[in-house]
Protein backbone atom coordinates (compact mmCIF):
# COMPACT_ATOMS: atom_id res chain seq x y z
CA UNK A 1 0.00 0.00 0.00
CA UNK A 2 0.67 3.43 -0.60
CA UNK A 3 1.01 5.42 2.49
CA UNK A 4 -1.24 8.56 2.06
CA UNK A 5 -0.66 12.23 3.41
CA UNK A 6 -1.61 11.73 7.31
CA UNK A 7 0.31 14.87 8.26
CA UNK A 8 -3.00 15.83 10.34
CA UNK A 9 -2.20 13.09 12.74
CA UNK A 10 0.89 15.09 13.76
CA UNK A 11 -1.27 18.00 15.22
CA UNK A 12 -2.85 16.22 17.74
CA UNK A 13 -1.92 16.39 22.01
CA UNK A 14 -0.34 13.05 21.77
CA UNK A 15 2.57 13.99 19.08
CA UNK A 16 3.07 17.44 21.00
CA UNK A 17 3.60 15.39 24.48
CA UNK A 18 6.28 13.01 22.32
CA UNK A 19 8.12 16.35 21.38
CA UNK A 20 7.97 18.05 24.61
CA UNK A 21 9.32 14.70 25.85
CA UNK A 22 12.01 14.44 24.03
CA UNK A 23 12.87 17.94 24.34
CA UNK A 24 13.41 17.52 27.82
CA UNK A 25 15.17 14.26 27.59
CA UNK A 26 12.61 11.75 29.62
CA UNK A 27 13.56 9.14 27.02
CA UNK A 28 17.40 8.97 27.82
CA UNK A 29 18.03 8.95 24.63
CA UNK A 30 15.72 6.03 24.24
CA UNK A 31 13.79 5.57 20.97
CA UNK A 32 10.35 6.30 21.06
CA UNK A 33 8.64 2.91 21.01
CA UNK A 34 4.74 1.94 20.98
CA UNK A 35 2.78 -1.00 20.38
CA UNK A 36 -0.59 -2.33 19.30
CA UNK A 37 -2.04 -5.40 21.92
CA UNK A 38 -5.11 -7.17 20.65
CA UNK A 39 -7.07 -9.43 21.98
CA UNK A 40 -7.10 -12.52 19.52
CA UNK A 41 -10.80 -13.27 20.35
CA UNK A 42 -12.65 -12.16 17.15
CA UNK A 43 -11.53 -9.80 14.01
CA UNK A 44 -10.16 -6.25 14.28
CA UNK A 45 -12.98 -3.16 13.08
CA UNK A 46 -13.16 -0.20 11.98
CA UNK A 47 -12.58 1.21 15.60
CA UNK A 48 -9.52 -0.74 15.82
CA UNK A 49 -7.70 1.12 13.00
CA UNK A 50 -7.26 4.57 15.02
CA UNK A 51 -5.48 2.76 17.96
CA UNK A 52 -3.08 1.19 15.22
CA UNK A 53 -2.68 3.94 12.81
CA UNK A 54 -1.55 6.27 15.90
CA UNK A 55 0.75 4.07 17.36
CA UNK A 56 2.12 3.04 14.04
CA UNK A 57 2.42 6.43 12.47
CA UNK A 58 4.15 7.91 15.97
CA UNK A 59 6.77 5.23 15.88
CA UNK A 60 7.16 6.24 12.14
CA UNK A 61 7.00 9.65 12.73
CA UNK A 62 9.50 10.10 15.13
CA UNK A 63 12.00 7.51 13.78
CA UNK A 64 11.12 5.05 16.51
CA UNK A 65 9.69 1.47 16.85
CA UNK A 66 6.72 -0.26 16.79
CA UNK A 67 5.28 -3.64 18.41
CA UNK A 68 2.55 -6.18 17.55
CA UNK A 69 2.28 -7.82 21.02
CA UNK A 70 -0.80 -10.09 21.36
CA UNK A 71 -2.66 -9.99 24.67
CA UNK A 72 -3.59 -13.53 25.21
CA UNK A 73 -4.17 -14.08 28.03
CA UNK A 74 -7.89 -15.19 28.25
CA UNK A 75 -7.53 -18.94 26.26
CA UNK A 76 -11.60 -19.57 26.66
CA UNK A 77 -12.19 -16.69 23.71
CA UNK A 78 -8.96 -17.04 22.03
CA UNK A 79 -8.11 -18.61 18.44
CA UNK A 80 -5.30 -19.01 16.54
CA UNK A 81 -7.71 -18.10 13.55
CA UNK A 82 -7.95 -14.36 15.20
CA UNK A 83 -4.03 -13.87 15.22
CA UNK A 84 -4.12 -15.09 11.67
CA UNK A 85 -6.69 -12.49 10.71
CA UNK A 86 -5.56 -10.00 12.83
CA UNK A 87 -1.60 -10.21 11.26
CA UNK A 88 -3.53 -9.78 7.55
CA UNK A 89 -5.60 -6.83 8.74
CA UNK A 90 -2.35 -5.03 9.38
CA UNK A 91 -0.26 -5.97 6.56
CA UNK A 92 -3.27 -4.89 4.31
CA UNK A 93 -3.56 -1.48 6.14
CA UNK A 94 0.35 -1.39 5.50
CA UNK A 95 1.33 -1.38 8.98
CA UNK A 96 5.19 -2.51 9.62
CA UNK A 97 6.37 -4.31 13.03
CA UNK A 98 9.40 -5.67 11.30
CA UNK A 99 10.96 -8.27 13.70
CA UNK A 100 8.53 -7.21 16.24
CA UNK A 101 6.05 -9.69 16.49
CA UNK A 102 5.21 -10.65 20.50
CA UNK A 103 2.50 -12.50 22.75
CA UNK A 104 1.76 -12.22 26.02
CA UNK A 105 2.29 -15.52 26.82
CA UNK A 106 6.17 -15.53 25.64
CA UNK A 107 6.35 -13.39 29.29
CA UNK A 108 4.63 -15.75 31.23
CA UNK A 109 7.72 -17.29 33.03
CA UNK A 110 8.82 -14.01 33.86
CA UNK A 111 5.22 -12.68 35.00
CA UNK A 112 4.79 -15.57 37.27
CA UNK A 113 8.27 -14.59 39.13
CA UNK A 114 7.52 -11.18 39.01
CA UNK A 115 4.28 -12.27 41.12
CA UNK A 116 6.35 -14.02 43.53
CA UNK A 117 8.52 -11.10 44.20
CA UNK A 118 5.12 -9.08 45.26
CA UNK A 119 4.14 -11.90 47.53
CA UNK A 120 7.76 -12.17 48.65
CA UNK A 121 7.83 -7.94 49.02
CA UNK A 122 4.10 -8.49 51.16
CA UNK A 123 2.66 -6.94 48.10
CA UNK A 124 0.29 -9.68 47.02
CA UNK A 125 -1.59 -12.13 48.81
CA UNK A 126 -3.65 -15.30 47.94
CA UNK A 127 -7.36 -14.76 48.33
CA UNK A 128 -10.28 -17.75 48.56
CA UNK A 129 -13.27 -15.13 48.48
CA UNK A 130 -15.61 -16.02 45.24
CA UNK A 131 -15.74 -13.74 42.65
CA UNK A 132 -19.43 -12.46 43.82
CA UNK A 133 -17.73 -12.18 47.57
CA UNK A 134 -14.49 -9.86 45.75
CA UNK A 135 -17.29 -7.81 43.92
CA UNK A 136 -18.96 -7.18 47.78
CA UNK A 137 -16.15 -6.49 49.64
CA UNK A 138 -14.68 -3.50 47.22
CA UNK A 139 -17.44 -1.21 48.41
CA UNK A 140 -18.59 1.84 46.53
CA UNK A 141 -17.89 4.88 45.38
CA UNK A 142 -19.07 6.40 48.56
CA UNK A 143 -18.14 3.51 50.59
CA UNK A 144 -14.55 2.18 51.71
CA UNK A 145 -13.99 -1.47 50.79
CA UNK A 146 -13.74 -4.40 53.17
CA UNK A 147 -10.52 -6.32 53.63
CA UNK A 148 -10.46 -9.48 52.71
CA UNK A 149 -10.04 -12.04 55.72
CA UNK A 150 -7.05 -13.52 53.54
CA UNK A 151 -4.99 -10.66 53.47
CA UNK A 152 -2.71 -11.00 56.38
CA UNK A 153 -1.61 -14.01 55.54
CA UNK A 154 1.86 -14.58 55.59
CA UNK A 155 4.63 -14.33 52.79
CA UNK A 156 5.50 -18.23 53.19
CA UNK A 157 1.45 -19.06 52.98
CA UNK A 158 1.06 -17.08 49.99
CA UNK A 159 3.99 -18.56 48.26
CA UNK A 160 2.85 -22.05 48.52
CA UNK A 161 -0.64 -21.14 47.81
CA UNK A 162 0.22 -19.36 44.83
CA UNK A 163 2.88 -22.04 43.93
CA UNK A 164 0.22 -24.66 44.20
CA UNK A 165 -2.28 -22.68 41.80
CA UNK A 166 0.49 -22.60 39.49
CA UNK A 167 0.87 -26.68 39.62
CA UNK A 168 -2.97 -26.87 38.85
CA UNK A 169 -4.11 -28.20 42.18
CA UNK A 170 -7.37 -26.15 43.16
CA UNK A 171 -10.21 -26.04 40.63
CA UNK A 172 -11.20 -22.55 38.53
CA UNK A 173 -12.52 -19.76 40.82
CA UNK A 174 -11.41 -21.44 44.05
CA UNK A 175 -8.05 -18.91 44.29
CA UNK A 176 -7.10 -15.44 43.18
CA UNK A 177 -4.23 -13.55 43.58
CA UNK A 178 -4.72 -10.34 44.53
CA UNK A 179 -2.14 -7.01 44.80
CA UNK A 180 -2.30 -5.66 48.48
CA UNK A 181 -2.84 -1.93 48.17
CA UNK A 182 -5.36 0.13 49.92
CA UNK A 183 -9.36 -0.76 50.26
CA UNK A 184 -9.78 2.60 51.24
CA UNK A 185 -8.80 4.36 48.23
CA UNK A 186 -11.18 6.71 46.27
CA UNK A 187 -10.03 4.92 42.87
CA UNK A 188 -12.26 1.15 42.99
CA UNK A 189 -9.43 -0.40 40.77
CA UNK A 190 -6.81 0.14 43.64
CA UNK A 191 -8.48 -1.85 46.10
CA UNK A 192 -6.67 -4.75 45.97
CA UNK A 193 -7.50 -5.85 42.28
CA UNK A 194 -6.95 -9.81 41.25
CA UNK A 195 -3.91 -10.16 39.74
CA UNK A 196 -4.10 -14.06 38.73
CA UNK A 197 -6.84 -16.52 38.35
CA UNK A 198 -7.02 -19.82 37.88
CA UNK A 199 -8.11 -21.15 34.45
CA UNK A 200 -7.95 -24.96 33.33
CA UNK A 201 -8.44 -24.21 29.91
CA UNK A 202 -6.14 -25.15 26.41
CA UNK A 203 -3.95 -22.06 25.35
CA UNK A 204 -3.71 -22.04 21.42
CA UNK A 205 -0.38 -21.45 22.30
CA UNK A 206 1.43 -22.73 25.42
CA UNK A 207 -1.44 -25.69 25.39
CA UNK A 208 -2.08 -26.57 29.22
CA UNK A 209 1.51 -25.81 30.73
CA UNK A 210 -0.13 -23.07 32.46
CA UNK A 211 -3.30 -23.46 34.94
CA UNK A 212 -2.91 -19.71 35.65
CA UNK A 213 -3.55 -16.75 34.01
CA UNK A 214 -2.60 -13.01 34.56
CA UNK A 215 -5.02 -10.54 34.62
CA UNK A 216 -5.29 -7.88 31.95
CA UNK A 217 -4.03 -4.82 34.33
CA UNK A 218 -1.38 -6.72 35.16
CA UNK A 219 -0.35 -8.48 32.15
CA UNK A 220 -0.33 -4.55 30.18
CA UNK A 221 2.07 -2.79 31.96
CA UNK A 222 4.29 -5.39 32.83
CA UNK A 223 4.20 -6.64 28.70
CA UNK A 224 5.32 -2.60 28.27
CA UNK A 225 7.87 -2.35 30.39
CA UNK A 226 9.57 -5.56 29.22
CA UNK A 227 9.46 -4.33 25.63
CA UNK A 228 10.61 -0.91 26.90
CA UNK A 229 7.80 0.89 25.37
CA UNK A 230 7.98 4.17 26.45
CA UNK A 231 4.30 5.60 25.36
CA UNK A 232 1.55 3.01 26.37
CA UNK A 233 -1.54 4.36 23.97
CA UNK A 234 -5.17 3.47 25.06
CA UNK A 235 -8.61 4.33 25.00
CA UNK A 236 -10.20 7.00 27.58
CA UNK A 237 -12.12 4.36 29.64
CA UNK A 238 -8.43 3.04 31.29
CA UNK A 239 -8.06 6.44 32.61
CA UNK A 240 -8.94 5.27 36.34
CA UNK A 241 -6.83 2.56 35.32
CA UNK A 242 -3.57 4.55 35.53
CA UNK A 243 -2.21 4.12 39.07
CA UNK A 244 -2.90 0.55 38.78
CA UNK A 245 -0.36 0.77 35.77
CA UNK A 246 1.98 2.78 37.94
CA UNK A 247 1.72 0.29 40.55
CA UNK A 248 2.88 -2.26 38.60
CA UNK A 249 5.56 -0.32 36.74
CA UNK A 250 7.03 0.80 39.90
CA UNK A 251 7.24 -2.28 41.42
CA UNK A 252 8.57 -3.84 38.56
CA UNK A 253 11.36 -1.23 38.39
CA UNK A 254 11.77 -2.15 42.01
CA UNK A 255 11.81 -5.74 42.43
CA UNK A 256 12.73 -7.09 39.21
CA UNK A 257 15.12 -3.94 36.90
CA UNK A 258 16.89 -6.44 35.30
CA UNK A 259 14.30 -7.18 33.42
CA UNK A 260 13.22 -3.51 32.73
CA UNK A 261 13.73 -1.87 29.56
CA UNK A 262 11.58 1.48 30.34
CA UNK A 263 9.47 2.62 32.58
CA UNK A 264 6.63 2.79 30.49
CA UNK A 265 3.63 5.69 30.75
CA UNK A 266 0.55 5.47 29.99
CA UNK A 267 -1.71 7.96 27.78
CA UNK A 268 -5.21 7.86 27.41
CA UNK A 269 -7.24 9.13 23.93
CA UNK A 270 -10.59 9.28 22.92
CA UNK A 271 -12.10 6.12 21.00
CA UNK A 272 -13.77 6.14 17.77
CA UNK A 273 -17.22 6.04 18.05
CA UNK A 274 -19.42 5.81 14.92
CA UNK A 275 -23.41 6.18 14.45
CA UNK A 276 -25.51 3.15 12.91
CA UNK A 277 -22.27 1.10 13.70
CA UNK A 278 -21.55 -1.94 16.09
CA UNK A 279 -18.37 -1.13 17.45
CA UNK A 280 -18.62 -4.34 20.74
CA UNK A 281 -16.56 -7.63 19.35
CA UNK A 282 -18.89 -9.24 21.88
CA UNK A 283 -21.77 -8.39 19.84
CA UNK A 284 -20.21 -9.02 16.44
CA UNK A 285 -19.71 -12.71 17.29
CA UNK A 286 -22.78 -13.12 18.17
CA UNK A 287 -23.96 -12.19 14.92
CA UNK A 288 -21.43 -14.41 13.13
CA UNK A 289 -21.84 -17.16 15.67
CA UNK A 290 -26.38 -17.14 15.62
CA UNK A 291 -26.44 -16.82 11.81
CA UNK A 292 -26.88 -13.33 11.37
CA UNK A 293 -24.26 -12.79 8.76
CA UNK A 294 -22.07 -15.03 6.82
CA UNK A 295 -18.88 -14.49 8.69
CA UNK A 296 -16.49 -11.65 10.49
CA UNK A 297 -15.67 -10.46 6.63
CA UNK A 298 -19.28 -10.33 5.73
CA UNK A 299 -19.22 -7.02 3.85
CA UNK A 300 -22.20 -6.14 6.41
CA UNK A 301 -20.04 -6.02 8.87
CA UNK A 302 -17.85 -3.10 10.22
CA UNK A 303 -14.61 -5.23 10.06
CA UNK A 304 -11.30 -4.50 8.45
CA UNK A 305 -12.09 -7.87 6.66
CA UNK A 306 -15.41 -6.93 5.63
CA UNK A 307 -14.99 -3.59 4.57
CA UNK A 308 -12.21 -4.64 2.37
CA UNK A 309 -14.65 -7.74 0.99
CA UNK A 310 -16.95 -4.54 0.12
CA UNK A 311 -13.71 -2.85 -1.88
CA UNK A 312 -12.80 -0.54 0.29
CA UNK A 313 -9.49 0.62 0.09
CA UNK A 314 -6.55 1.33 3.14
CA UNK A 315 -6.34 4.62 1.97
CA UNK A 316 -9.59 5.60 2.40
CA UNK A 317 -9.73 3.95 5.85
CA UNK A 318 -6.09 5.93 6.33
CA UNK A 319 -7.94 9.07 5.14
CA UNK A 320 -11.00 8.58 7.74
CA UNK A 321 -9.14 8.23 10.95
CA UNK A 322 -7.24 11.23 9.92
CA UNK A 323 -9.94 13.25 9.19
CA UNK A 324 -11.76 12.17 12.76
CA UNK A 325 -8.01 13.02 14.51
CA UNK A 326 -7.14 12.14 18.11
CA UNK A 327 -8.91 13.79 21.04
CA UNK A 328 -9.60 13.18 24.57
CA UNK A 329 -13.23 14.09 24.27
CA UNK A 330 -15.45 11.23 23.17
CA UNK A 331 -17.78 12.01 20.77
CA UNK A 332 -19.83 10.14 17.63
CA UNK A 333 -18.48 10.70 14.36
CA UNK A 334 -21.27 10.30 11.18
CA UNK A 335 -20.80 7.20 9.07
CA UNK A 336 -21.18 9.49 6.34
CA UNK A 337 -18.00 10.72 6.79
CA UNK A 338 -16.99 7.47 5.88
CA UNK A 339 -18.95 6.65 3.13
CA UNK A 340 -17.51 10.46 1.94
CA UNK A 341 -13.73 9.10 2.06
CA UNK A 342 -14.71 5.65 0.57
CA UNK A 343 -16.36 7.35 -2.37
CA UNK A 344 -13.42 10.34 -3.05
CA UNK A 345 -10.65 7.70 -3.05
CA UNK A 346 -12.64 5.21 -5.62
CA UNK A 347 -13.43 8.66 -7.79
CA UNK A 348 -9.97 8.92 -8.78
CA UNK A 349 -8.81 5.22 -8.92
CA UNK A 350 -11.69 2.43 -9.46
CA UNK A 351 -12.35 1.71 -13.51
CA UNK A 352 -15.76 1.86 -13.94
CA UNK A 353 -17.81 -1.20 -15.47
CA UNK A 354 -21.71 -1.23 -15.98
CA UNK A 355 -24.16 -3.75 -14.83
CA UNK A 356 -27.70 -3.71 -14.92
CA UNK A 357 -29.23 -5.61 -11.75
CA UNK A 358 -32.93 -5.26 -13.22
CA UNK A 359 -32.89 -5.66 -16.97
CA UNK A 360 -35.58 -4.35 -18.99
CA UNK A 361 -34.52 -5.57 -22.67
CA UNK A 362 -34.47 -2.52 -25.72
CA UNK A 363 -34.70 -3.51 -29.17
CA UNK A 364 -33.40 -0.56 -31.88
CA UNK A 365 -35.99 -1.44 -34.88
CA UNK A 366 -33.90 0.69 -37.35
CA UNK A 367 -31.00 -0.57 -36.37
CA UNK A 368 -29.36 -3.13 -39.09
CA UNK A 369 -29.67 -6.60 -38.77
CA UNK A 370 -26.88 -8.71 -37.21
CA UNK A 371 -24.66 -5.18 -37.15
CA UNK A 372 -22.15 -5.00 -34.17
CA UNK A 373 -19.85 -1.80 -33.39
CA UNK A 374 -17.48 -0.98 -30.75
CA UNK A 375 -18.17 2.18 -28.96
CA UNK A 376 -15.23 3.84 -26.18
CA UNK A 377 -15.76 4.46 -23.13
CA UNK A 378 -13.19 5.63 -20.35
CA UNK A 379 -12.16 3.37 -17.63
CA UNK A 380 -11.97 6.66 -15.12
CA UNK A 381 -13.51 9.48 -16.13
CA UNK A 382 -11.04 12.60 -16.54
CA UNK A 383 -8.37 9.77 -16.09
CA UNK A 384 -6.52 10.03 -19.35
CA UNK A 385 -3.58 7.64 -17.99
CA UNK A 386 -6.11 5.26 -17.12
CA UNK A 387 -7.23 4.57 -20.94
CA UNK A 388 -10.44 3.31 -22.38
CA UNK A 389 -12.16 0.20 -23.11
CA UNK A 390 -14.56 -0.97 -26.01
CA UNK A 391 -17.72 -2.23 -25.80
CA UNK A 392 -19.94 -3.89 -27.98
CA UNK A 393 -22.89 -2.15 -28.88
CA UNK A 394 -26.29 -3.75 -31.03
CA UNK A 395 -29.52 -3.52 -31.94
CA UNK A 396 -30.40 -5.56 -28.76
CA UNK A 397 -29.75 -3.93 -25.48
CA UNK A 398 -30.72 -3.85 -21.90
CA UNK A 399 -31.46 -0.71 -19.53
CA UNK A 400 -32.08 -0.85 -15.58
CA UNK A 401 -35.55 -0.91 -15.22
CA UNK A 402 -35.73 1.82 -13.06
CA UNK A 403 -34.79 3.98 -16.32
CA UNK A 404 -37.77 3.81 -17.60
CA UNK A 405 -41.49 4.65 -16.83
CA UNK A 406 -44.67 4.41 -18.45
CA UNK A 407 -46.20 7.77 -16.69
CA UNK A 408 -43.15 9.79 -15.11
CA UNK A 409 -43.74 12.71 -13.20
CA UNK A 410 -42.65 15.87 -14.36
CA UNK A 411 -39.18 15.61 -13.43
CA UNK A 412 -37.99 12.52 -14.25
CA UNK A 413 -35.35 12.49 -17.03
CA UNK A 414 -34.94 8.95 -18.20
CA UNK A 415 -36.80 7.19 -21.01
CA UNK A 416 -40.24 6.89 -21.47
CA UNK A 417 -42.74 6.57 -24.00
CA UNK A 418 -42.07 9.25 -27.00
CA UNK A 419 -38.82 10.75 -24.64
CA UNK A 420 -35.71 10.59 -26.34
CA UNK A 421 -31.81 9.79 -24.23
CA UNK A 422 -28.47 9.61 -25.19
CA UNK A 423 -27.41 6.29 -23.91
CA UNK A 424 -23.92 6.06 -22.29
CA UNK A 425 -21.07 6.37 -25.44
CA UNK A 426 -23.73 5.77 -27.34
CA UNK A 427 -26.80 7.18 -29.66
CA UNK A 428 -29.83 8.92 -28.89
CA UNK A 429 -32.42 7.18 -28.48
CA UNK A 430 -36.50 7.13 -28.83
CA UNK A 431 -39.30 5.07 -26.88
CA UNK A 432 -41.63 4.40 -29.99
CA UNK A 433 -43.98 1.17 -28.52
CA UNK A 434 -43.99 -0.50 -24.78
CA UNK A 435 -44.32 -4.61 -25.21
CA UNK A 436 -46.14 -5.91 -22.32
CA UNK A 437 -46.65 -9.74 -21.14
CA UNK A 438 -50.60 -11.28 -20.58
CA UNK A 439 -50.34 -9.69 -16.75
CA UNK A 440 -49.14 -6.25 -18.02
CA UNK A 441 -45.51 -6.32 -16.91
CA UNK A 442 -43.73 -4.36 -19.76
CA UNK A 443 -41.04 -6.75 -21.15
CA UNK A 444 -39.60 -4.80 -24.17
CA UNK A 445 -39.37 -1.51 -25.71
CA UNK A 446 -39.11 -1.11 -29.13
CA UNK A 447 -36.89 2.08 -29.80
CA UNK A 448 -35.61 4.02 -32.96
């Protein structure tokens, strides 16, 4: 693909916080390096392509890198068919990750320790409360959280609970861990969140070697800092999710800096939002797995797959996004807009071809028998470069059947009885007699 103009991406808060950053030197001379982390659990849509445009076009922007780093960590939803799809999506928008291809899982030996240097720090704890019990005990808003009557247990406890969960001796849901911080605090994803669970489930991946399974807020930073990204990009709804990512950057840096390539920050930016337009993967399976449509690349569907199955071109998709720019006020942009940059880039670049979806047939009477010419028509209108075609043109021929009508109004402009057209790189044309069948549907015209 041919990478369009996106200089309007460069405007935005995000790429002046990247240049004030560097200005001052808070990379260390570091690179600036992003990343893109799906979720392989269904196909990527059309909200997906502002989250990898930006990250992309930063790290090519500023002469930096970019990751693909897979966030599997959930193997119930999880198919190797999504990665598959996923890796084409990208490639077809014309998104480079070079060598930098990652999972999730290719951390979780290093995860796992990093957990047993919280318990071993008194940072983390091994909780039996049910997952209904966890949801009770966190409180409110307006009410403090209740601590859990695990969470004084000791270090040497904890690490051969959490050392059995990892051998896959308790059953799913019996054991969480959990990060000790403060079931008081105003911000509900700081009292003590679950950090693992336990999941007897086939990884497409790692298979059943692992019986436990990081949670997402802990999985994300950690992934980051062991890639050394240094700008974590994500949608506005993980904004009371940043000091749980500090949390675990921090302690990471703390216990475990060998392993640290940046201390990774994370930004938060306005998703894309679109009217008439299913934007939940949760609800698009549904309607690929109850029948709905024929698959995720249905051209129904708001899918990178699907809107390229409808002909859509990465450009135009490239053009969209830029158009719609990066905020951190939500709003809802009009699909229109996107119909508008699907139709501009195909003005300039699609050869046109005609086909007539309702045929009503046209017979030329003073036409000569068995005659057959060639008339020219242009393959892009205005296009010079883009040449013509012929077509065959005969005393037999077939219009939409739309184009005509027996009794048009006053300002209809196509044929009709006695109404002459010029048909397309072609002659004009008369409506002389209307053929119809025994129930009065008009099956040929008879022109001159």
């Amino acid at each position: 693909m041919t990478e369009p103009n996106r200089s309007e991406f460069k405007s935005n808060f995000i790429y002046t916080m990247i240049r004030e950053d560097l200005e001052k030197g808070l990379l260390g001379g570091k690179p600036v390096h992003t990343r893109f982390p799906p979720e392989p659990n269904g196909y990527l849509h059309i909200g997906h392509v502002k989250a990898i445009l930006l990250n992309y076009l930063i790290a090519r922007d500023f002469n930096g890198k970019f990751n693909l780093r897979f966030d599997d960590t959930n193997p119930i939803r999880e198919e190797q068919e999504f990665v598959d799809s996923i890796i084409d999506d990208l490639r077809w928008l014309g998104v480079d990750w070079e060598d930098r291809l990652f999972f999730s899982s290719d951390y979780f030996k290093v995860k796992y320790e990093f957990a047993l240097g919280l318990i071993k720090a008194g940072r983390a704890y091994v909780c039996d409360l049910s997952q209904e019990e966890i949801r009770q005990y966190r409180g409110t808003l307006t009410e403090a959280g209740v601590e859990s009557p695990y969470r004084n247990r000791s270090v040497e406890e904890n690490l051969d609970l959490f050392k059995r969960m990892r051998d896959g001796e308790f059953p799913d849901g019996s054991r969480v861990l959990r990060a000790k911080i403060d079931m008081a605090s105003g911000n509900l994803n700081m009292r003590d969140p679950v950090l693992y669970r336990i999941l007897h489930a086939a990884h497409h991946r790692t298979g059943e070697s692992w019986p436990i399974y990081p949670m997402y807020d802990f999985d994300h930073p950690f992934s980051d800092v062991l890639e050394g990204i240094t700008h974590s990009l994500c949608s506005i709804e993980y904004t009371d999710h940043r000091p749980l990512y500090d949390w675990i950057v921090d302690n990471a840096v703390e216990l475990m800096p060998e392993v640290v390539k940046f201390r990774s920050r994370q930004t938060e930016f306005a998703r894309l939002n679109m009217t008439y337009t299913v934007m939940s993967k949760r609800k698009l399976r549904r309607l690929v797995e109850e029948g709905y449509v024929s698959g995720w690349d249905d051209p129904r569907m708001p899918t990178i797959a699907g809107l390229r199955r409808r002909g859509v071109t990465p450009a135009a998709i490239a053009d969209f996004q830029e158009r719609v720019g990066v905020s951190r006020a939500d709003s809802t942009v009009d699909l229109a807009l996107l119909d508008h940059c699907i139709r501009q880039e195909l003005e300039t670049k699609a050869p046109r071809r005609m086909v007539v979806l309702d045929p009503l047939k046209v017979v030329i009477t003073n036409w000569p028998a068995g005659k057959t010419e060639q008339v020219e028509m242009e393959n892009i209108p205005g296009d010079e470069n883009a040449g013509c075609r012929e077509v065959p043109f005969s005393g037999e021929i077939y219009i939409e059947r739309d184009d005509f009508m027996e009794d048009p109004p006053k300002k209809f402009f196509r044929l009709a009885p006695g109404r002459e057209v010029r048909l397309k790189s072609g002659y004009i044309i008369r409506c002389d007699e209307v053929i119809k069948d025994g129930e009065g549907r008009i099956e040929e015209l008879r022109c001159t």
